[in-house]
N, C-alpha and C. Protein backbone atom coordinates (compact mmCIF):
# COMPACT_ATOMS: atom_id res chain seq x y z
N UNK A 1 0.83 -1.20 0.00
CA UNK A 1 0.00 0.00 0.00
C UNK A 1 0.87 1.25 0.00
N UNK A 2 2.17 0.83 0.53
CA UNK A 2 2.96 2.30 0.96
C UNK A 2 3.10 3.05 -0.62
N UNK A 3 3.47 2.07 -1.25
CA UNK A 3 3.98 2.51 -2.73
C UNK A 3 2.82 3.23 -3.72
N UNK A 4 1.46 2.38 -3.86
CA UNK A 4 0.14 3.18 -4.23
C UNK A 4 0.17 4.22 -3.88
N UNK A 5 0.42 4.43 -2.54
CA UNK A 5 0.50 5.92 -1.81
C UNK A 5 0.93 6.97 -2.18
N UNK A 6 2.49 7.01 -2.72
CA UNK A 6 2.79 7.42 -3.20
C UNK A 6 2.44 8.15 -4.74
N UNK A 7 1.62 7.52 -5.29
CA UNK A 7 0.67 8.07 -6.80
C UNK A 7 -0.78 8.46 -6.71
N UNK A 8 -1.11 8.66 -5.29
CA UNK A 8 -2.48 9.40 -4.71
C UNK A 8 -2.53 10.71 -5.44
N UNK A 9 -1.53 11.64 -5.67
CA UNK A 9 -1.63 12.62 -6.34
C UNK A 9 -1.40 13.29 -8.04
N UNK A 10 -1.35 11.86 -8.18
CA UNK A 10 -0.84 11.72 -9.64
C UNK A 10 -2.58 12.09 -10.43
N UNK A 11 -2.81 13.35 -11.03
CA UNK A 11 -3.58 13.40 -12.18
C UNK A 11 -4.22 11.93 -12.63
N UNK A 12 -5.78 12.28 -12.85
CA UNK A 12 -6.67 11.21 -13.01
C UNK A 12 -6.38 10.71 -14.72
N UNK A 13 -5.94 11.99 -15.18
CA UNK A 13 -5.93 11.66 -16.57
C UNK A 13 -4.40 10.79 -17.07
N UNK A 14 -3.82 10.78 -15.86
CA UNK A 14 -2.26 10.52 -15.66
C UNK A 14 -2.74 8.49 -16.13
N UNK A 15 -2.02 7.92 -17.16
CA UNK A 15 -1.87 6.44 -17.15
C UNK A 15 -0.87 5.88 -16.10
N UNK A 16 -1.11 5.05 -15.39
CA UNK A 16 -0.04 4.59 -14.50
C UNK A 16 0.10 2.86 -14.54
N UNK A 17 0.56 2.36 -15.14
CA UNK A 17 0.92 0.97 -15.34
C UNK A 17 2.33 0.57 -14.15
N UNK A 18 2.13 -0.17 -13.34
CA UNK A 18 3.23 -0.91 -12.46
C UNK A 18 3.42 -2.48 -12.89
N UNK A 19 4.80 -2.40 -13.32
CA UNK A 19 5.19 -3.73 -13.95
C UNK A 19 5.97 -4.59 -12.56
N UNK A 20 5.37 -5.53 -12.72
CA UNK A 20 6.09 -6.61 -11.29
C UNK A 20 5.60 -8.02 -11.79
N UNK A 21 6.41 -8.91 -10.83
CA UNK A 21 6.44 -10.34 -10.83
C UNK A 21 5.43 -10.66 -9.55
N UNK A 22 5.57 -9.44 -8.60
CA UNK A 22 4.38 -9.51 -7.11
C UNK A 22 5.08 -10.62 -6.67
N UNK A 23 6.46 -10.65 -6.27
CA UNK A 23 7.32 -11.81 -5.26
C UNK A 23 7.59 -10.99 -3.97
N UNK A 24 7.54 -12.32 -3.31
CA UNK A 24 7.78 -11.92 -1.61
C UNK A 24 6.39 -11.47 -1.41
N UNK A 25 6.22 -10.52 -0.33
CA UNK A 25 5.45 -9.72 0.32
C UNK A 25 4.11 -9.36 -0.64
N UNK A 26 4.94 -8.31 -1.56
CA UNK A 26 4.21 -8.40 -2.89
C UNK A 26 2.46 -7.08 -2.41
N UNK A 27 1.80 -6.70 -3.29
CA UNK A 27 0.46 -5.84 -3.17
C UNK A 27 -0.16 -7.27 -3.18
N UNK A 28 -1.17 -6.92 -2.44
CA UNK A 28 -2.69 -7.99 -2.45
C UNK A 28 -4.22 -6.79 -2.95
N UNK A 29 -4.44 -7.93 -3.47
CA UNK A 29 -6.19 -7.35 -3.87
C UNK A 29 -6.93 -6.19 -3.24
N UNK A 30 -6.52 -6.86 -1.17
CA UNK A 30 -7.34 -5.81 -0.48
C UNK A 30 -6.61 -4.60 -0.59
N UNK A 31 -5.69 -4.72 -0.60
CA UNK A 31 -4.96 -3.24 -0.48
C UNK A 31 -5.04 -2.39 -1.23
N UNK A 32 -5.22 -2.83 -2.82
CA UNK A 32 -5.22 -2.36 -4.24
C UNK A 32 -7.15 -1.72 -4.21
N UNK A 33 -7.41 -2.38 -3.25
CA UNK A 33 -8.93 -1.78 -3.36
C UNK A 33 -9.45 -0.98 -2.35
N UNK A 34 -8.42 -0.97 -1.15
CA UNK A 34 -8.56 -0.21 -0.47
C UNK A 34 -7.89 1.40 -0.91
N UNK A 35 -6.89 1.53 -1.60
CA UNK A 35 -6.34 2.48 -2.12
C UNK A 35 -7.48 3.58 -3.20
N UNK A 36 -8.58 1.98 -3.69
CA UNK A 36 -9.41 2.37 -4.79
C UNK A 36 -10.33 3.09 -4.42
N UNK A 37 -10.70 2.87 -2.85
CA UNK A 37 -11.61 3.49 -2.11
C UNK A 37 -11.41 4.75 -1.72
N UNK A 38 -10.10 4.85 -1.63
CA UNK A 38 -9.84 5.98 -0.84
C UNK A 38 -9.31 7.05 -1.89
N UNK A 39 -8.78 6.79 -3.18
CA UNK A 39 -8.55 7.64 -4.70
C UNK A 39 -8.81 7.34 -5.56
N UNK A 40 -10.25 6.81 -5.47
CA UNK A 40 -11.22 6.33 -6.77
C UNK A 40 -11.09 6.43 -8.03
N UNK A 41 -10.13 8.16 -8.53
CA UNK A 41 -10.02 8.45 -9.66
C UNK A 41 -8.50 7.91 -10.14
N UNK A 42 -7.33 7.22 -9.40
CA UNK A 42 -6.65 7.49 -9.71
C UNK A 42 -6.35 5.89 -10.72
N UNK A 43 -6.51 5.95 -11.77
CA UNK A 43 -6.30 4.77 -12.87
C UNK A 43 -4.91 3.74 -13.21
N UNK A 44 -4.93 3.06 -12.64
CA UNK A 44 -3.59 2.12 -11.84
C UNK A 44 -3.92 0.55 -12.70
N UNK A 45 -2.86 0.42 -13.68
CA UNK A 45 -3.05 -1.20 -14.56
C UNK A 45 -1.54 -1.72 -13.82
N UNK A 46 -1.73 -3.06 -13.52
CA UNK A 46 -0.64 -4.35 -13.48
C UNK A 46 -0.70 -4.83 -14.31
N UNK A 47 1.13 -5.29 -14.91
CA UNK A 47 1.47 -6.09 -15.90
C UNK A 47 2.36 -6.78 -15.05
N UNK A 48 2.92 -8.07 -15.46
CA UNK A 48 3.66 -8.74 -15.44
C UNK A 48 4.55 -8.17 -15.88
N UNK A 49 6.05 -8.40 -15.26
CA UNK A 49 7.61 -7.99 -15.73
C UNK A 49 8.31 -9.02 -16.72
N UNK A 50 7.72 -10.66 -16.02
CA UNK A 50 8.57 -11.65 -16.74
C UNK A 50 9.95 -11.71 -15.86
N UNK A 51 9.78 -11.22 -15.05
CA UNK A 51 11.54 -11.31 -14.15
C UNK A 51 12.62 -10.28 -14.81
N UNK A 52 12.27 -9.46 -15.75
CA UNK A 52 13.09 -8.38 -16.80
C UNK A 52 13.66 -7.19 -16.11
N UNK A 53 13.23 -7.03 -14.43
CA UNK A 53 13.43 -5.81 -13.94
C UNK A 53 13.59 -6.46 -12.61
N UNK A 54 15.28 -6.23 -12.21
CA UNK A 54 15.34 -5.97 -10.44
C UNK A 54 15.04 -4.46 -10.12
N UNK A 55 16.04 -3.91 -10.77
CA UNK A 55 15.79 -2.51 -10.26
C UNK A 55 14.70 -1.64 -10.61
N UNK A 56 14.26 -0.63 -9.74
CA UNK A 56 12.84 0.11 -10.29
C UNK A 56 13.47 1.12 -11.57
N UNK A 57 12.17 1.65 -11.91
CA UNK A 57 11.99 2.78 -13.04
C UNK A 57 11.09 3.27 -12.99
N UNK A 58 11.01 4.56 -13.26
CA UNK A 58 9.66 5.61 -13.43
C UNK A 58 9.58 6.09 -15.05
N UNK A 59 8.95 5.60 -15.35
CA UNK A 59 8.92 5.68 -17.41
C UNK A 59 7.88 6.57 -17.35
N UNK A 60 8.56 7.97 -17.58
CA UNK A 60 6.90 9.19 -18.20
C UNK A 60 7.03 9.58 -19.29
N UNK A 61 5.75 9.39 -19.99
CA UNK A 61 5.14 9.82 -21.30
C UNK A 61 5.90 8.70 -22.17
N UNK A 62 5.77 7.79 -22.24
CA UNK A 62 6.81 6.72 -23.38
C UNK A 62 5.99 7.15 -24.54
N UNK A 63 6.80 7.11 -25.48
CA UNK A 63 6.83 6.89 -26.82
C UNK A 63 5.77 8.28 -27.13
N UNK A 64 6.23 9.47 -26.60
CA UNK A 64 5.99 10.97 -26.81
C UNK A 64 7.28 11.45 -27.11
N UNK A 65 7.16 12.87 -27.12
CA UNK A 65 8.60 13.75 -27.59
C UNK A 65 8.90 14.40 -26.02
N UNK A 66 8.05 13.71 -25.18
CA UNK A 66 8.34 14.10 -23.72
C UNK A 66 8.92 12.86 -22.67
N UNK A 67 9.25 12.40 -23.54
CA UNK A 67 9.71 10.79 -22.83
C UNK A 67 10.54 10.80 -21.74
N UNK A 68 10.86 10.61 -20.43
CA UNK A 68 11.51 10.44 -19.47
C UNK A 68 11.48 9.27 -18.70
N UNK A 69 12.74 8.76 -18.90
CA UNK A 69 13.12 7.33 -18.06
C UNK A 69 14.14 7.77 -16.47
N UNK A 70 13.70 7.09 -15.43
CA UNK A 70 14.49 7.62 -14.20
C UNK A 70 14.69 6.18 -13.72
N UNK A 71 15.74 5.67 -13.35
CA UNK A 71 16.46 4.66 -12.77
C UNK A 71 16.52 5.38 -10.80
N UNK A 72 15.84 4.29 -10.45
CA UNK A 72 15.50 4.38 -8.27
C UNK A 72 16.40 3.60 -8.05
N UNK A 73 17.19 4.03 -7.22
CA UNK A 73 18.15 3.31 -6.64
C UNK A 73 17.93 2.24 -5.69
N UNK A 74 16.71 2.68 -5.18
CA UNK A 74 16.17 1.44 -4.05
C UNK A 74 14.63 1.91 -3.99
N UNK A 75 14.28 0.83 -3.21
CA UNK A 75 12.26 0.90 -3.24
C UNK A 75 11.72 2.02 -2.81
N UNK A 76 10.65 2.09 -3.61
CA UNK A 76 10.08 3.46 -2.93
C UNK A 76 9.42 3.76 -1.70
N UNK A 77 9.54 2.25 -0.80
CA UNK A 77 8.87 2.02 0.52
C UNK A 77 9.96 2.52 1.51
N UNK A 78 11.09 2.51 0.96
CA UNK A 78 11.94 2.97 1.80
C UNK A 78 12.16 4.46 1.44
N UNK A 79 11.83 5.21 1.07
CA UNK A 79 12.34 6.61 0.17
C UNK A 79 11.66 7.34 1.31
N UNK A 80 13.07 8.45 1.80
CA UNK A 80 12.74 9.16 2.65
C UNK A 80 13.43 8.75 4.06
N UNK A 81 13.73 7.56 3.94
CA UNK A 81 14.55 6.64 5.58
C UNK A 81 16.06 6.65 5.32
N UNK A 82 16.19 6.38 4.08
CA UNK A 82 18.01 6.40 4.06
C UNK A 82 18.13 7.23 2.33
N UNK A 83 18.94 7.28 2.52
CA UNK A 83 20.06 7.89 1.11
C UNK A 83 20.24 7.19 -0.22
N UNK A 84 19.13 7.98 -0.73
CA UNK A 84 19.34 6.75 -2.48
C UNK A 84 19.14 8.18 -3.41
N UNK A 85 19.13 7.71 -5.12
CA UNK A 85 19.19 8.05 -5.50
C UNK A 85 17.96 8.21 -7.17
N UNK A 86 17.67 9.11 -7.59
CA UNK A 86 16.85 8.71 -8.55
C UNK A 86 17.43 9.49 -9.71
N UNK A 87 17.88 8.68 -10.86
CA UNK A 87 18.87 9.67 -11.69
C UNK A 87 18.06 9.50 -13.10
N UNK A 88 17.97 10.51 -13.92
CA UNK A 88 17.59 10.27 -15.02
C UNK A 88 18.60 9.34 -16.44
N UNK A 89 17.49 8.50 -16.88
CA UNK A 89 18.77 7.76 -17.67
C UNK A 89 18.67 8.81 -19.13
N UNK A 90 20.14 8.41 -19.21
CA UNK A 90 20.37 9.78 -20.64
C UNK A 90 19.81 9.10 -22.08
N UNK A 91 20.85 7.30 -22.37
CA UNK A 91 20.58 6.74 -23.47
C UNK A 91 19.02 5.94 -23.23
N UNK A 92 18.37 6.39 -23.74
CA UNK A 92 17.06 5.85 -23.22
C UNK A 92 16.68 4.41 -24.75
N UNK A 93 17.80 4.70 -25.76
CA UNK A 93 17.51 3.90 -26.29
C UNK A 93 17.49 2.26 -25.99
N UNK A 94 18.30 1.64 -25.05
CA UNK A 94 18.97 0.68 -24.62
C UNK A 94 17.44 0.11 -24.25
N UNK A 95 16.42 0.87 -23.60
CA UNK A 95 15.40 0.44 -23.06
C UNK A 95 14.17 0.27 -24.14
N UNK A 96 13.98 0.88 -25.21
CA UNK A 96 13.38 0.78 -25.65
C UNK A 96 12.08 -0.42 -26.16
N UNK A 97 13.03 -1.50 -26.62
CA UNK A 97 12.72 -2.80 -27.17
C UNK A 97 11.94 -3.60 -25.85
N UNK A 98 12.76 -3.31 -24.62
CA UNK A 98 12.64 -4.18 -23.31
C UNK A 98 10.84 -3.40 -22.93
N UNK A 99 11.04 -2.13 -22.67
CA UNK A 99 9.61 -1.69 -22.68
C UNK A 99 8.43 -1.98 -23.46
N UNK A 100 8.63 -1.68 -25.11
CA UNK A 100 7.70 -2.39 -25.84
C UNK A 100 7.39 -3.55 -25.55
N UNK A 101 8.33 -4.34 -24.90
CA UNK A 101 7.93 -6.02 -24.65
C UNK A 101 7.33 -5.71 -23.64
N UNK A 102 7.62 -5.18 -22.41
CA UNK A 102 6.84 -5.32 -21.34
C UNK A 102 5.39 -4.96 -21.56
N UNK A 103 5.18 -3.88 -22.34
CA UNK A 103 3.98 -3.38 -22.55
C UNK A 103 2.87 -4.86 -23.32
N UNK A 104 3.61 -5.29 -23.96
CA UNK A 104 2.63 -6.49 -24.55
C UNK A 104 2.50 -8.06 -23.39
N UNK A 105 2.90 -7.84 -22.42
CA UNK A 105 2.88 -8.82 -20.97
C UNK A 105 1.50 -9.26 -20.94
N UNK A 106 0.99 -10.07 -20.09
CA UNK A 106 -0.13 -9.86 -19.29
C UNK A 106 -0.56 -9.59 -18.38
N UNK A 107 -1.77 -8.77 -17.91
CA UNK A 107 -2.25 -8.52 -16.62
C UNK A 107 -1.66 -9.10 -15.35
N UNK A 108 -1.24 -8.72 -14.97
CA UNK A 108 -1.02 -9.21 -13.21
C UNK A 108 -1.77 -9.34 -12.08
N UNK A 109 -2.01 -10.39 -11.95
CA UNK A 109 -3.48 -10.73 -11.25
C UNK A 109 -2.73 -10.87 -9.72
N UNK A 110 -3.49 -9.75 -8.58
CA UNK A 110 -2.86 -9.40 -7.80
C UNK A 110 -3.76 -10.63 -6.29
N UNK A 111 -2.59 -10.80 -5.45
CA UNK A 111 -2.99 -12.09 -4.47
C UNK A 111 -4.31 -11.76 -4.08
C-alpha cells in the first residue's frame, strides 16, 4: 500500500501501469482496493515484468517527444529513511525494445 500511496496525487488523466512479478510480500487485492476506495479516480493497470526488472523505473510519457526514463536506486517504501538516489537515464535507447515487450505482458493478477 505504501507505494500506491505514493501516486495518490498523480492526475486522473495521468496512465499509470506498475510492472512486477508480485514476489515476496508483494500488493494484495485488499490493499489495491482499499487504495481504490480511498482515490477512486486514480487509474492504476498491473502487468507482469517476466523477471526483466530488479531494479525500479519511473517511465513518463513513453513513446511521446516528452519521454523520461528515471532509474530508483532502491524501493520506494523505503524513500525518505536512508540515502538513495533517482537519476535520469540519458541513453534511453537501450530500453526501448525491453519496454515495448513489457507493454505487450499480461495482466497481473494481484494475491
Amino acid at each position: 500500500m505504501k507505494t500506491l500511496v505514493l501516486l495518490k496525487d498523480v492526475p486522473s488523466s495521468v496512465e499509470v501501469i506498475i510492472f512486477s512479478d508480485n514476489i515476496g510480500k508483494g500488493l494484495h487485492t485488499l490493499e489495491y482496493q482499499d487504495f481504490c476506495e480511498e482515490y477512486p479516480f486514480r487509474k492504476i493497470t498491473f502487468q507482469k515484468s517476466g523477471g526483466e526488472f530488479h531494479d525500479r523505473y519511473i517511465i513518463i510519457d513513453w513513446n511521446t517527444e516528452h519521454q523520461r526514463i528515471y532509474h530508483c536506486g532502491a524501493s520506494s517504501k523505503d524513500a525518505g529513511q536512508r540515502i538513495t538516489s533517482i537519476t535520469e537515464v540519458v541513453d534511453q535507447m537501450i530500453y526501448t525494445d525491453l519496454i515495448n515487450k513489457l507493454l505487450k505482458n499480461p495482466m497481473l493478477k494481484l494475491r
